[in-house]
Protein backbone atom coordinates (compact mmCIF):
# COMPACT_ATOMS: atom_id res chain seq x y z
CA UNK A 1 -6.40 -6.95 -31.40
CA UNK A 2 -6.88 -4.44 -34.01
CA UNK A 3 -5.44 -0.89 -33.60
CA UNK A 4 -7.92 2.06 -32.23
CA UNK A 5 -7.79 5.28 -32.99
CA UNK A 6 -5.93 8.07 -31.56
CA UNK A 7 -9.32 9.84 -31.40
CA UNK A 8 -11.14 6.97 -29.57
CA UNK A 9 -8.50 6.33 -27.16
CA UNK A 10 -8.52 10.00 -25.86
CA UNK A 11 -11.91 8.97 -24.99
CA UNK A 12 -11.53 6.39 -22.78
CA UNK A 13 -13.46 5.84 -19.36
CA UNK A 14 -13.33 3.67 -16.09
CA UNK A 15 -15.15 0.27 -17.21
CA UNK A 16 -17.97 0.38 -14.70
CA UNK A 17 -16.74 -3.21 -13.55
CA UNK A 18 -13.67 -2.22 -12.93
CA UNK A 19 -14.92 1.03 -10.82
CA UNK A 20 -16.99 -0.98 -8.55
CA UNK A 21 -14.15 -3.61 -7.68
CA UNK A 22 -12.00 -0.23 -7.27
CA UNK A 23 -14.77 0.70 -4.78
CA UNK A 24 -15.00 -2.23 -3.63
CA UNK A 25 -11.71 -2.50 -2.83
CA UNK A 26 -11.54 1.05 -1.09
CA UNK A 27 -14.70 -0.15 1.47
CA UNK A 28 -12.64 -3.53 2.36
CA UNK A 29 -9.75 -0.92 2.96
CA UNK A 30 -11.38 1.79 4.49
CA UNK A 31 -9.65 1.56 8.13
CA UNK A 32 -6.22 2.12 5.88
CA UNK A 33 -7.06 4.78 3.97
CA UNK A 34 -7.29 8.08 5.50
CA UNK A 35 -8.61 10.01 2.53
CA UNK A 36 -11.62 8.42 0.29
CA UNK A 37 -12.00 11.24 -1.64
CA UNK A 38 -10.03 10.39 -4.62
CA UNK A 39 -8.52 7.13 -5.68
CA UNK A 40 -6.59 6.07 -8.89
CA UNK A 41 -7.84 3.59 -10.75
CA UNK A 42 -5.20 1.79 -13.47
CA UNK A 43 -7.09 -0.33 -16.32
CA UNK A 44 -4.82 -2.50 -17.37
CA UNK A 45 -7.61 -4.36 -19.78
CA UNK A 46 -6.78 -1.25 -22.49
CA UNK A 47 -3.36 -1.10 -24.30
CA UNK A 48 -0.81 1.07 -22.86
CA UNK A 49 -1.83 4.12 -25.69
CA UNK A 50 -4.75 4.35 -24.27
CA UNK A 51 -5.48 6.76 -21.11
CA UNK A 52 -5.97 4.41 -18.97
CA UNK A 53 -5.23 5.69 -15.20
CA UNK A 54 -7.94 7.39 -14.40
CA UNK A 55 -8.46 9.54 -11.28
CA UNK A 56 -11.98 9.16 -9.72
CA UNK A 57 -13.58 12.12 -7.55
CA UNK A 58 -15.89 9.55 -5.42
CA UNK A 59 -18.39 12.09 -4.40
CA UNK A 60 -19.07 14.06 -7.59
CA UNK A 61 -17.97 10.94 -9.92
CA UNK A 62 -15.51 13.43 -12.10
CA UNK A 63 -13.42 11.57 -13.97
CA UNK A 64 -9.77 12.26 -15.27
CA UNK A 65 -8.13 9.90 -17.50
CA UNK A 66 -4.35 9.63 -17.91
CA UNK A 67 -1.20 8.09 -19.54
CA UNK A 68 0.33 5.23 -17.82
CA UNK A 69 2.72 2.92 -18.41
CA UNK A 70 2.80 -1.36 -17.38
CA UNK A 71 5.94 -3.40 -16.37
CA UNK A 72 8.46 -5.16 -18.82
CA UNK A 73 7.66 -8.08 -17.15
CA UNK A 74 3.77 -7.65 -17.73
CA UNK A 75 4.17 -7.36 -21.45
CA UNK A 76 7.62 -8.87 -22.93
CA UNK A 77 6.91 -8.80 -26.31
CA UNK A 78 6.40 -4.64 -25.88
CA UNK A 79 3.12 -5.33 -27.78
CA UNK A 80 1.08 -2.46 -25.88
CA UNK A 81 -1.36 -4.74 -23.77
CA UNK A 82 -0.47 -6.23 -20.06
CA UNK A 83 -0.64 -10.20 -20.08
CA UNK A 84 0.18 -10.82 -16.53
CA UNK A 85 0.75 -9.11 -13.32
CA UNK A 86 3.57 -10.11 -10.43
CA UNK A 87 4.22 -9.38 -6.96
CA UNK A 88 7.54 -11.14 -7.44
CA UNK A 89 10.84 -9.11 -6.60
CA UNK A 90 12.72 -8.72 -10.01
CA UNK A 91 9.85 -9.78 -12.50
CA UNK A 92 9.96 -6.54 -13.63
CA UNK A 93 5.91 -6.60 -14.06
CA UNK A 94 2.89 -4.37 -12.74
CA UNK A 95 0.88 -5.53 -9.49
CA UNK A 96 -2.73 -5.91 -9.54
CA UNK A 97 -4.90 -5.25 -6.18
CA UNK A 98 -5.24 -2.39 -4.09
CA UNK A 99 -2.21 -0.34 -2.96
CA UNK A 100 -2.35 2.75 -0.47
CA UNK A 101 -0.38 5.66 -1.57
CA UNK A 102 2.49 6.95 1.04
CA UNK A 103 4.86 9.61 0.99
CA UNK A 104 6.28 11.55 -1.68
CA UNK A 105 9.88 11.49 -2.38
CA UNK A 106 12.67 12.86 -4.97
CA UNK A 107 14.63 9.42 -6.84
CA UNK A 108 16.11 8.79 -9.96
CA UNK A 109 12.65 9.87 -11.59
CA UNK A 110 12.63 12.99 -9.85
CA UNK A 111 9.83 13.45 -8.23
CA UNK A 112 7.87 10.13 -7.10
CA UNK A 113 5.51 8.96 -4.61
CA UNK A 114 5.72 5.52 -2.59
CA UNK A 115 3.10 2.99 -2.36
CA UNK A 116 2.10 0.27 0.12
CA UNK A 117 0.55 -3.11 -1.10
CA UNK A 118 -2.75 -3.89 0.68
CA UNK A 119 -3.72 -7.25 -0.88
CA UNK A 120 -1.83 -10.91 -0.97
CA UNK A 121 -0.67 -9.93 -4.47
CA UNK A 122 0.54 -6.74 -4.23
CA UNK A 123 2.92 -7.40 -0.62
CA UNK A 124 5.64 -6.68 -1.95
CA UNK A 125 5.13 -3.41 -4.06
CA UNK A 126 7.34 -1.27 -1.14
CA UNK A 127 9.97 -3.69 -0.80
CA UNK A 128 9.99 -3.63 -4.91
CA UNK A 129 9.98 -0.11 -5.19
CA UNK A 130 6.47 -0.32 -6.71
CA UNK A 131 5.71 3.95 -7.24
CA UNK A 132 4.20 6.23 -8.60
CA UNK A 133 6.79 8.70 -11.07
CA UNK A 134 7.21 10.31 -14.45
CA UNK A 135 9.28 9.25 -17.60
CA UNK A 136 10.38 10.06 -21.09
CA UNK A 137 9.11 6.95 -22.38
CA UNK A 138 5.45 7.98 -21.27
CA UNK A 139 4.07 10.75 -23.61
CA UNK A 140 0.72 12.08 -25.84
CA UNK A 141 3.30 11.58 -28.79
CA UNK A 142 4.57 8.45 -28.35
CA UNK A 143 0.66 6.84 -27.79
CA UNK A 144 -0.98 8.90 -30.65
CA UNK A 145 2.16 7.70 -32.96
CA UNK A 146 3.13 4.21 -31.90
CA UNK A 147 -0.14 3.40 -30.51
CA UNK A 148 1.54 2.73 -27.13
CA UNK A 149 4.11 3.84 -24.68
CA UNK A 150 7.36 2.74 -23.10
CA UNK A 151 7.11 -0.24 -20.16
CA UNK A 152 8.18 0.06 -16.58
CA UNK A 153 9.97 -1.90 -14.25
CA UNK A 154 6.44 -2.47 -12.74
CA UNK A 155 6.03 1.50 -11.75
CA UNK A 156 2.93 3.27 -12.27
CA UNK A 157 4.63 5.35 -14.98
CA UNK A 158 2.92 8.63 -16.23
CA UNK A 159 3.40 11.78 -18.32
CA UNK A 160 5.72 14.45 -16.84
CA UNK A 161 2.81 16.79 -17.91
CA UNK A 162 0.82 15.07 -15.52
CA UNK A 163 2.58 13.70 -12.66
CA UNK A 164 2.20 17.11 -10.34
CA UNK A 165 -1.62 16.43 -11.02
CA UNK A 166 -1.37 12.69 -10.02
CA UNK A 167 0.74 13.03 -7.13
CA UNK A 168 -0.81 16.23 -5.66
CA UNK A 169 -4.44 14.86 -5.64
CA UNK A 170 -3.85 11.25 -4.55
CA UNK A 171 -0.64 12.81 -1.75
CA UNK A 172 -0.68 10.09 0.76
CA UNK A 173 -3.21 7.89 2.54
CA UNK A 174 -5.14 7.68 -0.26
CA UNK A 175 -5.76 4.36 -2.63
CA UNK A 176 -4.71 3.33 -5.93
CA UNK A 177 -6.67 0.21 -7.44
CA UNK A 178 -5.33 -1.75 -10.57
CA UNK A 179 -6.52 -4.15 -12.70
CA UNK A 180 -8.20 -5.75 -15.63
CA UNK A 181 -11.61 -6.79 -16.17
């Protein structure tokens, strides 16, 4: 695929397919999640420079798109773009489906946040340690000058700059789609 622009991929939006199987999702989950008022939304269709987590006010629509990293597993050849997803322990790859967000925790990250597979092919994202947390390898200056960021063990991987955002306005019981369309 040929390389976008720094300047185009701080532009990026929620692929309207992908926001109404996110939706979607959140009405076949509904009795799960206690709070629809937010959900994250991770398009794993755009290459890892691109902000591609994206956190979705339902009511209003707002949009606010973020850094976020894919598994090893999901991309071996570190080229940028996701080319599979795995709910298999030690794959080292990103889950696709819908995932319910839980409690929020201190790790080897610092400060993280839990999640909770709701779907067949996410089932195992707790028992993998599937969560939500910041990392060096995730920054503005590593996308805008290598035209992607660092992979994952399958973690939904963001900027340190924006993980108190991420964590504080999805805080538990609320979902977290990903995907590619």
């Amino acid at each position: 695929m040929a390389s976008v622009p720094a300047q185009a991929r701080a532009a990026a939006t929620i692929d309207s397919r992908l926001r109404e199987r996110a939706l979607g999702a959140l009405a076949r989950h509904r009795s799960q999640v206690k709070h629809a008022d937010v959900i994250g939304i991770a398009d794993y269709s755009r290459p890892s420079g691109d902000k591609r987590f994206h956190l979705l006010d339902v009511a209003s629509g707002a949009v606010t798109s973020l850094l976020v990293a894919h598994g090893r597993g999901s991309d071996p050849a570190h080229s940028g773009w996701l080319k599979r997803f795995s709910n298999d322990p030690g794959s080292n790859a990103s889950c696709d489906g819908a995932l319910l967000t839980s409690n929020e925790y201190v790790g080897q990250h610092g400060r993280s946040m839990r999640l909770i597979g709701l779907d067949p092919q996410n089932s195992n994202a707790l028992s993998r340690a599937i969560v939500v947390h910041s990392a060096p390898y995730v920054s503005a200056d590593m996308a805008q000058g290598l035209g992607k960021v660092g992979r994952s063990l399958g973690c939904f991987t963001v900027t340190k700059q924006d993980l108190a955002q991420v964590i504080d306005r999805l805080g538990p019981g609320r979902l977290l789609y990903s995907d590619k369309v």
